[in-house]
Protein backbone atom coordinates (compact mmCIF):
# COMPACT_ATOMS: atom_id res chain seq x y z
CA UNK A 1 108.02 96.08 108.99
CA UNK A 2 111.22 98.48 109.19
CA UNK A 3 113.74 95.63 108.47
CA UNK A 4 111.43 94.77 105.00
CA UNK A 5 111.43 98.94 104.43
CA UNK A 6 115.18 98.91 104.99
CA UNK A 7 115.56 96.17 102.82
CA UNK A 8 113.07 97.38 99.98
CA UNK A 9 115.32 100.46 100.68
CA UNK A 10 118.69 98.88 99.92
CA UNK A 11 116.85 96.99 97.00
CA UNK A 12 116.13 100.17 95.05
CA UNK A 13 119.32 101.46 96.36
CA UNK A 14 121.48 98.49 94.38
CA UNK A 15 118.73 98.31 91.61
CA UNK A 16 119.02 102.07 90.65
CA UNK A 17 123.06 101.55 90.96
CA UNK A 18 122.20 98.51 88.37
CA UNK A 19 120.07 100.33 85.84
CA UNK A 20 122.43 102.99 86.11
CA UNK A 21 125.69 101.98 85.44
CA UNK A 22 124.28 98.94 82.95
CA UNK A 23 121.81 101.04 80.72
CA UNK A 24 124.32 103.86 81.22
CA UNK A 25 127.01 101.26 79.27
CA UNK A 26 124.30 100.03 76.66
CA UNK A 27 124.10 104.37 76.24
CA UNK A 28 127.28 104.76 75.42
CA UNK A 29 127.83 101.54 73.40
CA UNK A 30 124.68 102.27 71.42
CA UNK A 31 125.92 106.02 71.21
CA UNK A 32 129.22 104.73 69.51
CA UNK A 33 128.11 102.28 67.34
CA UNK A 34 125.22 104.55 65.91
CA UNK A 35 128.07 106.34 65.03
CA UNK A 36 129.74 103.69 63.36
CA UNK A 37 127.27 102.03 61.60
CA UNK A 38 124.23 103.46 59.91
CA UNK A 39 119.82 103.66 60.54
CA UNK A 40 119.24 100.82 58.05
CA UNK A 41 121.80 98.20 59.77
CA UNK A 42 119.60 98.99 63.84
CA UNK A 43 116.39 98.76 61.49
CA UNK A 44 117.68 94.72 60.00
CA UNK A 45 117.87 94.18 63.89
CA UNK A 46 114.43 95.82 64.93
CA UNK A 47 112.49 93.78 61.92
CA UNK A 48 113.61 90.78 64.55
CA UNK A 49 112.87 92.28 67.84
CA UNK A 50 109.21 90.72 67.82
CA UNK A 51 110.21 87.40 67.03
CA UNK A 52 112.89 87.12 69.80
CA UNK A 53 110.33 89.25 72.37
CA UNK A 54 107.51 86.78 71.83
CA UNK A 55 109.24 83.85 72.28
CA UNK A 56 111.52 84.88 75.15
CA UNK A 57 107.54 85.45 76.50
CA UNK A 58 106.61 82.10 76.39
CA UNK A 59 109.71 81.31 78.23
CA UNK A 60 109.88 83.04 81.35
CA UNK A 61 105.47 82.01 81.04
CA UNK A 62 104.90 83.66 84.30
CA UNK A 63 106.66 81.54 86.28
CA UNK A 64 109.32 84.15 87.65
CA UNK A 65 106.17 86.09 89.27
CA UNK A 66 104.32 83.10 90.69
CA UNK A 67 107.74 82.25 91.88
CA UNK A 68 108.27 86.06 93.51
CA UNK A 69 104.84 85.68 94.80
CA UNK A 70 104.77 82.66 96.45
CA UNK A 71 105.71 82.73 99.86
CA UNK A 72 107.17 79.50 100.62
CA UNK A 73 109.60 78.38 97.61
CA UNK A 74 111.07 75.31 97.84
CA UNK A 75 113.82 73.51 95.82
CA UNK A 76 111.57 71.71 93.68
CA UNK A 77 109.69 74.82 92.05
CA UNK A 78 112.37 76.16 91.14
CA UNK A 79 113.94 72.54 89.68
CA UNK A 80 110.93 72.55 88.02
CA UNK A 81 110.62 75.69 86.21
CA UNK A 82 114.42 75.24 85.69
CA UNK A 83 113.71 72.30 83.34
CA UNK A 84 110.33 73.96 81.90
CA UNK A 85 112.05 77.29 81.31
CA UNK A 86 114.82 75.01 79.70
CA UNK A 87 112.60 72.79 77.29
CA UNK A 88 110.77 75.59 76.43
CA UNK A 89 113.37 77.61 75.28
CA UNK A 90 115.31 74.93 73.06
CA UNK A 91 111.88 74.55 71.12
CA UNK A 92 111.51 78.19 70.26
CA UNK A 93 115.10 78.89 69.23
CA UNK A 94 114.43 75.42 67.04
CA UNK A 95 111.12 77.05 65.83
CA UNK A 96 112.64 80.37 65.00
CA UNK A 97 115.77 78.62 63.35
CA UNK A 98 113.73 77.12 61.13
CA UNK A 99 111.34 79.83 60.53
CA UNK A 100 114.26 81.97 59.88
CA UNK A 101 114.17 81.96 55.68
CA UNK A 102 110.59 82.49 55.59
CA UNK A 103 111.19 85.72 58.01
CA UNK A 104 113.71 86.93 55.40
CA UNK A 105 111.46 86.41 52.88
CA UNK A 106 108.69 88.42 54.47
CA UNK A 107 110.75 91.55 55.12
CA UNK A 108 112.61 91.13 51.71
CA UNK A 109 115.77 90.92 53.25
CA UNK A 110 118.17 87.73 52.63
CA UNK A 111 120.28 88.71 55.61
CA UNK A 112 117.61 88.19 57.89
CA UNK A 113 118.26 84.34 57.89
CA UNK A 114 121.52 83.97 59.69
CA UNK A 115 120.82 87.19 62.01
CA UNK A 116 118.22 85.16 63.66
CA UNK A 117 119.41 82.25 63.56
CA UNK A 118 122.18 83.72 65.52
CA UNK A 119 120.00 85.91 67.83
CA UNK A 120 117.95 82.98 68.79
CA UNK A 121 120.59 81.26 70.57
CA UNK A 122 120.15 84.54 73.27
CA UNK A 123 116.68 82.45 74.49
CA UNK A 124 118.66 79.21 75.25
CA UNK A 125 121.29 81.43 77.34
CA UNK A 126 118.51 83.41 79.00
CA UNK A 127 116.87 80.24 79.92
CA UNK A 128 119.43 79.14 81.71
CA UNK A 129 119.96 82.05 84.33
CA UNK A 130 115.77 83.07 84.90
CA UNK A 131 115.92 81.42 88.15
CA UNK A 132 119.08 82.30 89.22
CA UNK A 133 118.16 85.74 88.96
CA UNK A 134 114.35 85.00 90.16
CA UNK A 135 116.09 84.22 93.26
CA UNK A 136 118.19 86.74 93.69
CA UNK A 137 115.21 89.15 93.11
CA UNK A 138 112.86 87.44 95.61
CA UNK A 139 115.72 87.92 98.36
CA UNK A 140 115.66 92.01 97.09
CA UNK A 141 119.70 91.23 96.52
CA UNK A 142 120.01 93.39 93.84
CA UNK A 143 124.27 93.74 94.78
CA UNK A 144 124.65 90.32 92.91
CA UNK A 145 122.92 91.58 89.78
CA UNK A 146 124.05 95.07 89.73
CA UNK A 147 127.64 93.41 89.58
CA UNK A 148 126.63 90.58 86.83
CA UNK A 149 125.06 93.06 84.62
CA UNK A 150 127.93 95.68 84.19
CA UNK A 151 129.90 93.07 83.78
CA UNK A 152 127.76 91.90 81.35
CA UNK A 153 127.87 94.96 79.34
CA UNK A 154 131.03 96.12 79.53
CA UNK A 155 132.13 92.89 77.91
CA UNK A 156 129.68 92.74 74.95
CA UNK A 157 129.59 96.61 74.17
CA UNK A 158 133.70 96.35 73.81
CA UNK A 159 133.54 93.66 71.51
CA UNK A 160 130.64 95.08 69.51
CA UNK A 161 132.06 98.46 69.29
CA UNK A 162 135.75 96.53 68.19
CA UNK A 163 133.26 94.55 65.32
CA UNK A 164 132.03 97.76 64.25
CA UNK A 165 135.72 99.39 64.12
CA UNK A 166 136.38 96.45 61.85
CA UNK A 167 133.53 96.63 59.75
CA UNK A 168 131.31 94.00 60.48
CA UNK A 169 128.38 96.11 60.39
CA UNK A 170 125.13 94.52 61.26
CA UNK A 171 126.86 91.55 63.16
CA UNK A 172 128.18 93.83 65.50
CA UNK A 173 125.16 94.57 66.99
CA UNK A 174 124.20 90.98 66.82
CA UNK A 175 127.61 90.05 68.58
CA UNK A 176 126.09 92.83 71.39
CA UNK A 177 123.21 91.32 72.03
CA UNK A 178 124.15 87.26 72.13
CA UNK A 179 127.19 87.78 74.16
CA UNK A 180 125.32 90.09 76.87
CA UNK A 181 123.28 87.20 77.20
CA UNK A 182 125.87 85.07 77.26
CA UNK A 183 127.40 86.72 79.54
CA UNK A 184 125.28 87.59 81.83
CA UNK A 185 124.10 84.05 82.15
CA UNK A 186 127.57 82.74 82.59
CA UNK A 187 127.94 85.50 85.68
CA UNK A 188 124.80 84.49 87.02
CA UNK A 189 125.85 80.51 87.30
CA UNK A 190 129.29 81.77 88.93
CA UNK A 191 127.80 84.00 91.19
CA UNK A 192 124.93 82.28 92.46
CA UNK A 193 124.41 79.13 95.05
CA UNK A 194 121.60 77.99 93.40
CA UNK A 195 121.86 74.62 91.04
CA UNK A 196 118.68 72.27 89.49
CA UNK A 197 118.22 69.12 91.07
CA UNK A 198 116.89 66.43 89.32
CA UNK A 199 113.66 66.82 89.99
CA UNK A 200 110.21 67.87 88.15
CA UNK A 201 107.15 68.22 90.23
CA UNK A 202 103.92 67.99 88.32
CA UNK A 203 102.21 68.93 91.67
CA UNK A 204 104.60 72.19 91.63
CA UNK A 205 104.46 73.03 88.00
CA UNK A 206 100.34 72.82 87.66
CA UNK A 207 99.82 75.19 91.28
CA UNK A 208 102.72 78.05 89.50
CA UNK A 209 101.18 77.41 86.43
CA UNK A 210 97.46 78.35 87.22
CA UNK A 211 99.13 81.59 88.04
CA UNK A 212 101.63 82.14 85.33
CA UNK A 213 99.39 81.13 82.62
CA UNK A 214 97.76 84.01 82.55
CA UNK A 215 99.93 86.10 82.99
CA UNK A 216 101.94 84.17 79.81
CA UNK A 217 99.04 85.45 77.71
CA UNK A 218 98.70 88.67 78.97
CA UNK A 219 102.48 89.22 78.64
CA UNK A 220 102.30 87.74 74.63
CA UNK A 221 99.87 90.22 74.31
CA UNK A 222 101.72 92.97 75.61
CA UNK A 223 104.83 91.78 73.84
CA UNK A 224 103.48 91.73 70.54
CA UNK A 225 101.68 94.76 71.09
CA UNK A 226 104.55 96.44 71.84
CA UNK A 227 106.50 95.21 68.87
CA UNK A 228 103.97 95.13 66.34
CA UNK A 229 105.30 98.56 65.44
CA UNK A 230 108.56 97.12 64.55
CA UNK A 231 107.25 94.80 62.30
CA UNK A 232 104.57 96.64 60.97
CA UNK A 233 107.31 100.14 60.16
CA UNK A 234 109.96 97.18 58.91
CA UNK A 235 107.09 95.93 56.90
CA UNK A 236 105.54 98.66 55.35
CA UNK A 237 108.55 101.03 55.07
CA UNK A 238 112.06 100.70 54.96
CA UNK A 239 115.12 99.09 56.86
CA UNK A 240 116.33 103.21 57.24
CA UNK A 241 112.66 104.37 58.77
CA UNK A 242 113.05 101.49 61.16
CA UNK A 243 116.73 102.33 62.27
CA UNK A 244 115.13 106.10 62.94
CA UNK A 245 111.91 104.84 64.80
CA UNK A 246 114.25 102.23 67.18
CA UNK A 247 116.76 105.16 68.20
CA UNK A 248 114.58 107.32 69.27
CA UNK A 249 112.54 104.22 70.71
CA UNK A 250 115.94 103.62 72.94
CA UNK A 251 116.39 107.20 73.81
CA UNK A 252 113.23 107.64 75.01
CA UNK A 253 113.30 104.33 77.03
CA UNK A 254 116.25 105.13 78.31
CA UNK A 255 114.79 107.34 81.64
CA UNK A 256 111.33 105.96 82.09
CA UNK A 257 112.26 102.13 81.98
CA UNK A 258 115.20 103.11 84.12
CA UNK A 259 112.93 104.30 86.46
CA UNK A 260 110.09 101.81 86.31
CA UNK A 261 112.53 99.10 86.48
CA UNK A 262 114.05 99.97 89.46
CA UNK A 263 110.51 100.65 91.15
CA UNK A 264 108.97 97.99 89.71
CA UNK A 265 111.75 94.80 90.28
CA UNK A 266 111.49 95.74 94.01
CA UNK A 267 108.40 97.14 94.96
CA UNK A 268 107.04 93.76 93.59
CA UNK A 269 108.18 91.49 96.18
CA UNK A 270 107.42 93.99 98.52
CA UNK A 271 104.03 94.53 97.78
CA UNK A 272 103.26 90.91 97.78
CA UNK A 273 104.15 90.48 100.81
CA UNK A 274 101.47 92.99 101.87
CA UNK A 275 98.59 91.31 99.94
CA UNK A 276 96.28 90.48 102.40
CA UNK A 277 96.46 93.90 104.28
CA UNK A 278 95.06 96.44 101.72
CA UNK A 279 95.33 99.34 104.30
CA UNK A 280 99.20 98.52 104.22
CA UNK A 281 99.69 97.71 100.45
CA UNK A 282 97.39 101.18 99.24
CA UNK A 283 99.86 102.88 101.54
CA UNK A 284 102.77 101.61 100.79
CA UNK A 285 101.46 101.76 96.19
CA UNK A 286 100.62 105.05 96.76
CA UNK A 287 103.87 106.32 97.69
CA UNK A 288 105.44 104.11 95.05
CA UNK A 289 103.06 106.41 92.46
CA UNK A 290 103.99 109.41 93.18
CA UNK A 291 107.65 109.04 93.63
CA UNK A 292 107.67 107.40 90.56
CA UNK A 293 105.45 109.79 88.31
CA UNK A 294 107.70 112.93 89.95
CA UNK A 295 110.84 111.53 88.23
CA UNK A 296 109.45 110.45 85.03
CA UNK A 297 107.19 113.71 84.63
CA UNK A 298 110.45 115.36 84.78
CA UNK A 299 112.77 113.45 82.28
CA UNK A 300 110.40 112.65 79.89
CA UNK A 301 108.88 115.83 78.97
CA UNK A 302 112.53 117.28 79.42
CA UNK A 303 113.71 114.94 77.19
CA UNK A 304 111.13 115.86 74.57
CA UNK A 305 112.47 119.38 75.04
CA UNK A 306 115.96 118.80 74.10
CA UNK A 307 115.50 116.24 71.52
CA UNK A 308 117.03 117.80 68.95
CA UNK A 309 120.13 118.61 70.23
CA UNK A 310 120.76 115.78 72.19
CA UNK A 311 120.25 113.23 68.56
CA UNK A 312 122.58 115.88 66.90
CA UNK A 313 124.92 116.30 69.64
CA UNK A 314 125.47 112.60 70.64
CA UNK A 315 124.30 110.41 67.19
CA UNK A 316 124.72 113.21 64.34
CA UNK A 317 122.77 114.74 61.70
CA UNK A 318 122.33 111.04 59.87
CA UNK A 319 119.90 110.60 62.57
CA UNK A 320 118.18 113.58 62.81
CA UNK A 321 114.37 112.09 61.41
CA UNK A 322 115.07 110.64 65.00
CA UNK A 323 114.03 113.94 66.77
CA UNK A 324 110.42 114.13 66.13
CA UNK A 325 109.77 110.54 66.73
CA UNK A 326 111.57 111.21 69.90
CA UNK A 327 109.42 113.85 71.09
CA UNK A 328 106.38 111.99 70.28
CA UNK A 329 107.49 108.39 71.94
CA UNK A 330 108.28 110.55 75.28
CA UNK A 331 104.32 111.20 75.52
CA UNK A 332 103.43 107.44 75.41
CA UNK A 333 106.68 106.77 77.38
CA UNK A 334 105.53 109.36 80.68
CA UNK A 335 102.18 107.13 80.60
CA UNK A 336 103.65 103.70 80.59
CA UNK A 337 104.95 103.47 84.21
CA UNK A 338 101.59 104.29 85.77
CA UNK A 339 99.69 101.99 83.71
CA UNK A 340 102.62 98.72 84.49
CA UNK A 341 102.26 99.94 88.62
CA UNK A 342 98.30 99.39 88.40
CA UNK A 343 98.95 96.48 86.51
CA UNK A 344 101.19 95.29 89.37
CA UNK A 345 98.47 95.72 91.96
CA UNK A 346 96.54 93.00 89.94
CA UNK A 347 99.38 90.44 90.47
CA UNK A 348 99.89 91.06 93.82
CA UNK A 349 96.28 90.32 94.57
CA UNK A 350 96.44 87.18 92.37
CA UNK A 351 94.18 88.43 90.03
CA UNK A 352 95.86 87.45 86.81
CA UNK A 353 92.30 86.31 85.10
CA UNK A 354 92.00 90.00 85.10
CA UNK A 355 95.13 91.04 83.41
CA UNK A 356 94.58 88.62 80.67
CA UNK A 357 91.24 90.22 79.67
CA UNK A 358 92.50 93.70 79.82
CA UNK A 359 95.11 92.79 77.28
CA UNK A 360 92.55 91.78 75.08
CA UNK A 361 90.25 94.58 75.12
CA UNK A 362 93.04 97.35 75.01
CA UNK A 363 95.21 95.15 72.36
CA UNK A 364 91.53 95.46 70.47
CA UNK A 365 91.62 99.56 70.85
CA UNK A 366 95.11 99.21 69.45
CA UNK A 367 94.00 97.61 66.13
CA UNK A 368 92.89 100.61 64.41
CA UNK A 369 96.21 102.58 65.28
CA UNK A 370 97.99 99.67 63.28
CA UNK A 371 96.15 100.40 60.37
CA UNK A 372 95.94 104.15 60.92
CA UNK A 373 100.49 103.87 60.49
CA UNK A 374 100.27 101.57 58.01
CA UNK A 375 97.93 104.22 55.95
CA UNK A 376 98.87 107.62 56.94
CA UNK A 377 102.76 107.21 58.46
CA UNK A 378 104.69 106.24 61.34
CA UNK A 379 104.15 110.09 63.68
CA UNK A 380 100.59 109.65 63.19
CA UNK A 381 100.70 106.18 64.58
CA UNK A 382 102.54 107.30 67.68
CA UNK A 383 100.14 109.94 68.47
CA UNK A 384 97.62 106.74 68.44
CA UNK A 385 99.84 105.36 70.69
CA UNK A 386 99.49 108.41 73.17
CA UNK A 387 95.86 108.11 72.88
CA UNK A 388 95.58 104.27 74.00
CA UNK A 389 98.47 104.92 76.63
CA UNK A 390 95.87 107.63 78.37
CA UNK A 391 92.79 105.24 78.08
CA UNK A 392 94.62 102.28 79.39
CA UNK A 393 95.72 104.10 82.66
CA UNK A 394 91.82 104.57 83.24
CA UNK A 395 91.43 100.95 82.61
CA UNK A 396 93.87 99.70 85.14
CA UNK A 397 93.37 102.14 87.44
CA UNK A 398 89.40 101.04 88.00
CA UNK A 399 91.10 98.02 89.57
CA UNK A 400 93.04 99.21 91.71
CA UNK A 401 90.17 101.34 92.55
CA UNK A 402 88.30 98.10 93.08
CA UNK A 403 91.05 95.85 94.92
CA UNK A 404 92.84 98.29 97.15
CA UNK A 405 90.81 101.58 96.96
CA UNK A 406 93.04 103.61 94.60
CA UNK A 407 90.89 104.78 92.09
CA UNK A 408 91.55 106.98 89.01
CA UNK A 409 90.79 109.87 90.25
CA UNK A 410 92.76 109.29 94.16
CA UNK A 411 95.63 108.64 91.42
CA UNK A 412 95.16 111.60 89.30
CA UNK A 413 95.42 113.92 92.26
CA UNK A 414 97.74 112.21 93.63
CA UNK A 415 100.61 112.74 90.52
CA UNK A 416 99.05 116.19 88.98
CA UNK A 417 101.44 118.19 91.05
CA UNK A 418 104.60 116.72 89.80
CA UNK A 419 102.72 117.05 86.46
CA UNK A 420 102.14 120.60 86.91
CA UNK A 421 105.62 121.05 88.37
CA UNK A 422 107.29 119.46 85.46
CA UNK A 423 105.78 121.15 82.71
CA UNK A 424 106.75 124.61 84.41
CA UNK A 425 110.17 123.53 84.97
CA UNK A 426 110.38 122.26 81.07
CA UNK A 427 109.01 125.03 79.72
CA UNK A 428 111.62 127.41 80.94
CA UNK A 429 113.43 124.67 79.61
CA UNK A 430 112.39 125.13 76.17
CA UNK A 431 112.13 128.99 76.17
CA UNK A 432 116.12 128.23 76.75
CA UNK A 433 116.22 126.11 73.43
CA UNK A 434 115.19 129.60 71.87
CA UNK A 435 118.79 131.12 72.05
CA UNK A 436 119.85 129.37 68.88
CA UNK A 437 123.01 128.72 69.99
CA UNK A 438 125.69 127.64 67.33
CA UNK A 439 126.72 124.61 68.96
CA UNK A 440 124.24 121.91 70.12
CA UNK A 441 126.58 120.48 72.86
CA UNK A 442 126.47 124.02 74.40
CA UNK A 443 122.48 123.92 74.06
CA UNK A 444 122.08 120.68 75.21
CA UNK A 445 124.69 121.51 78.62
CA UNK A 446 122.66 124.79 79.13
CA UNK A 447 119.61 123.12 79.17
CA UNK A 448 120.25 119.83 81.37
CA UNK A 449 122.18 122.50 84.00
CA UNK A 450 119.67 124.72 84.29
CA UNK A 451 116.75 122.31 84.73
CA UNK A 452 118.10 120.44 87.14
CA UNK A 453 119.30 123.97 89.36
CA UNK A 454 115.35 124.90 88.49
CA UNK A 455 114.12 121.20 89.43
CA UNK A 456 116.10 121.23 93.51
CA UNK A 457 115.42 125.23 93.70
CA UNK A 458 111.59 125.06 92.66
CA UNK A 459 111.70 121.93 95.01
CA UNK A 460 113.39 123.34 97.98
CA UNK A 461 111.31 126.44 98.47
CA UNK A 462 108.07 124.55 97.72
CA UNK A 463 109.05 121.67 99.93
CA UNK A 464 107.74 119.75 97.52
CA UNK A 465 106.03 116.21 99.21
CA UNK A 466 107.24 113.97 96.55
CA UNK A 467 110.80 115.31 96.31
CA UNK A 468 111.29 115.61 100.12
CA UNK A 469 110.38 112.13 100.41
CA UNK A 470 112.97 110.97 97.90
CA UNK A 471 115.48 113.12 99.15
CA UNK A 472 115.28 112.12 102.67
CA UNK A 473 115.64 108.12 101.61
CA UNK A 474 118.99 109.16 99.62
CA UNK A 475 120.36 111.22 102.38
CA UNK A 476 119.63 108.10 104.98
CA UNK A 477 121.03 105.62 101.98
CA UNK A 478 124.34 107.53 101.85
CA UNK A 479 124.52 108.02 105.33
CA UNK A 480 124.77 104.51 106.29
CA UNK A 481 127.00 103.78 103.71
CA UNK A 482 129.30 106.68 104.85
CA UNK A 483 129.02 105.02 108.27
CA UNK A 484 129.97 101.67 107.19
């Protein structure tokens, strides 16, 4: 038990250093080339995201968490997703190639055409390096990725930013995306032991299948769900209102999928291998809760506070329809990592029959906020998105109620501290914003400084449970390293 905490330790350890120093690199890419280049030419790439997200969906199909999950992996599942994974992905790249003019045609816009064409190649390359980096998960070695991934973006966002210098426009950010997966796949194959055999095990594929095919639907489900908006803003409005909507969907994505990412990649394999003790795995998920919900609680709604002169300080005033959006998106995004834990609980226990028909009735909730943007606009959409976001985490969280114990309200109680804690911390926050100060780099430094001296003070003399827990692992993290 202490060598797997130790290990699930030094997982989130490497896997925070990861989403760190990689999303921090995509930051400051993205922060350059929005710059450079203007809404309308992110908002020709966003009218795409959906089309790449779904079918990247039906690649992975699950597999990766029956593989996680299963305890006793041999060569031939993974030879056999290998050659699944590979199939599958050189028949939706072929599918979206030559879907690609009646895409264009759909959003009116004749670029469209070679963009995905181009983009699509990123499923091929992804393809390629899902098992290497299953693997590499399943073993929580997160060193190995942390080191493929900054590589990774360090050596697309240079030669994106250099496209943009030179005017490519719009194929810069293409020439981002395609050669971090590229390059990340190339890393991957370097980097790791693992090769395919030639082998494919019908026995194999059919018992990871049973699994993953659920959770394949339930994941398209998601997916499109998630980028219906995309479609639906790139449909119904313009190229410009889409560039807005997508930076402020990045900004705000920026600190809770950090977060959740880094929680969620290890605590995974770690719960699972607690799935037949639920004394043990309610534990070991409710700590996960509450350490997560503390951080996000306080960078979301803090980022909502200093919206505006973080877009103005870091983007410019071209982007400034990006603040409200912002604000809004941070109220779905504080929701979403509660709801994806719950949802994790359900794999763990194998219960992916389950997950499937949640998508279905909370994608059917969604419908009417779809039609409620399309008629009224794109903030009163998001605030429809709040709305489903709250009534989804009373959804999942009746099954984890049911499976483990860890019911809505055991939840509730358990995060409304860090709730409470947060909002006090951000209001003083905002009462700050009220200076007016002439320069929004000053605003936005007094603000971050002073929340964070407010966050550790407020903390410290409260000995606050959640932070003192997370403290104490960071302390004994940099200890040992400072002892190696």
């Amino acid at each position: 038990m202490q060598n797997l905490k130790q290990k699930a330790i030094k997982g989130v350890y490497w896997n925070f250093i990861n989403n760190l120093a990689s999303l921090g690199v995509q930051f400051i890419v993205g922060i350059i080339l929005a710059r450079i280049l203007s809404p309308r030419e992110f908002g020709l790439v966003g009218m795409l995201t959906i089309f790449i997200a779904i079918s990247q969906s039906f690649i992975d199909s699950g597999f990766s968490s029956a593989l996680i999950r299963k305890k006793d992996c041999k060569q031939t599942d993974y030879s056999t997703v290998f050659y699944f994974n590979l199939g599958i992905g050189l028949f939706f790249y072929f599918i979206l190639f030559i879907s690609a003019n009646a895409i264009s045609s759909f959003f009116n816009e004749p670029q469209l055409e070679l963009i995905l064409k181009v983009l699509g190649l990123g499923l091929v390359l992804n393809a390629l390096s899902i098992i290497q980096s299953t693997i590499l998960t399943k073993e929580i070695n997160f060193k190995t990725q942390t080191i493929i991934t900054i590589l990774a973006s360090i050596g697309s966002g240079g030669v994106a930013i250099v496209m943009a210098l030179l005017n490519y426009g719009v194929w810069s950010l293409v020439a981002l995306t395609t050669g971090r997966y590229a390059l990340n796949t190339l890393f991957l194959w370097v980097l790791s032991k693992w090769r395919p055999t030639l082998v494919f095990s019908k026995k194999s594929f059919n018992e990871l299948f049973s699994f993953g095919s659920k959770l394949l639907l339930s994941g398209l489900i998601e997916t499109a769900y998630r980028n219906i908006y995309l479609l639906v803003i790139g449909k119904y409005f313009s190229a410009q209102d889409l560039g807005f909507y997508t930076r402020a969907d990045q900004f705000q994505k920026l600190p809770s999928q950090t977060v959740l990412s880094v929680i969620q990649r290890v605590s995974y394999p770690v719960l699972s291998s607690f799935q037949n003790d639920n004394p043990v795995l309610k534990k070991n998920f409710r700590i996960i809760v509450r350490s997560t919900m503390f951080i996000v609680f306080i960078l979301l709604l803090g980022l909502a506070v200093v919206a505006k002169p973080l877009i103005l300080t870091l983007v410019g005033e071209k982007w400034l329809p990006s603040v409200i959006y912002l604000q809004l998106l941070c109220f779905v995004g504080v929701i979403y990592p509660i709801n994806i834990l719950n949802l994790n609980i359900l794999q763990v226990k194998g219960r992916s029959d389950v997950i499937l028909r949640l998508e279905f009735i909370k994608k059917a909730i969604a419908i009417p906020i779809i039609i409620i943007g399309i008629m009224v606009g794109i903030k009163a959409m998001i605030v429809g998105m709040i709305i489903e976001a709250f009534i989804q985490v009373f959804i999942h969280s009746y099954w984890s109620g049911k499976l483990i114990g860890y019911n809505f309200s055991a939840q509730i109680k358990d995060v409304l501290p860090s709730f409470l804690l947060a909002i006090v911390i951000n209001g003083c926050v905002f009462l700050l914003g009220l200076l007016n100060l002439d320069s929004n780099f000053l605003m936005l430094s007094i603000q971050i400084v002073c929340g964070a001296i407010l966050t550790i003070l407020i903390c410290e003399i409260t000995n606050f449970k959640d932070y003192k827990y997370l403290k104490t692992i960071i302390i004994q993290q940099l200890s040992r390293k400072a002892v190696k």
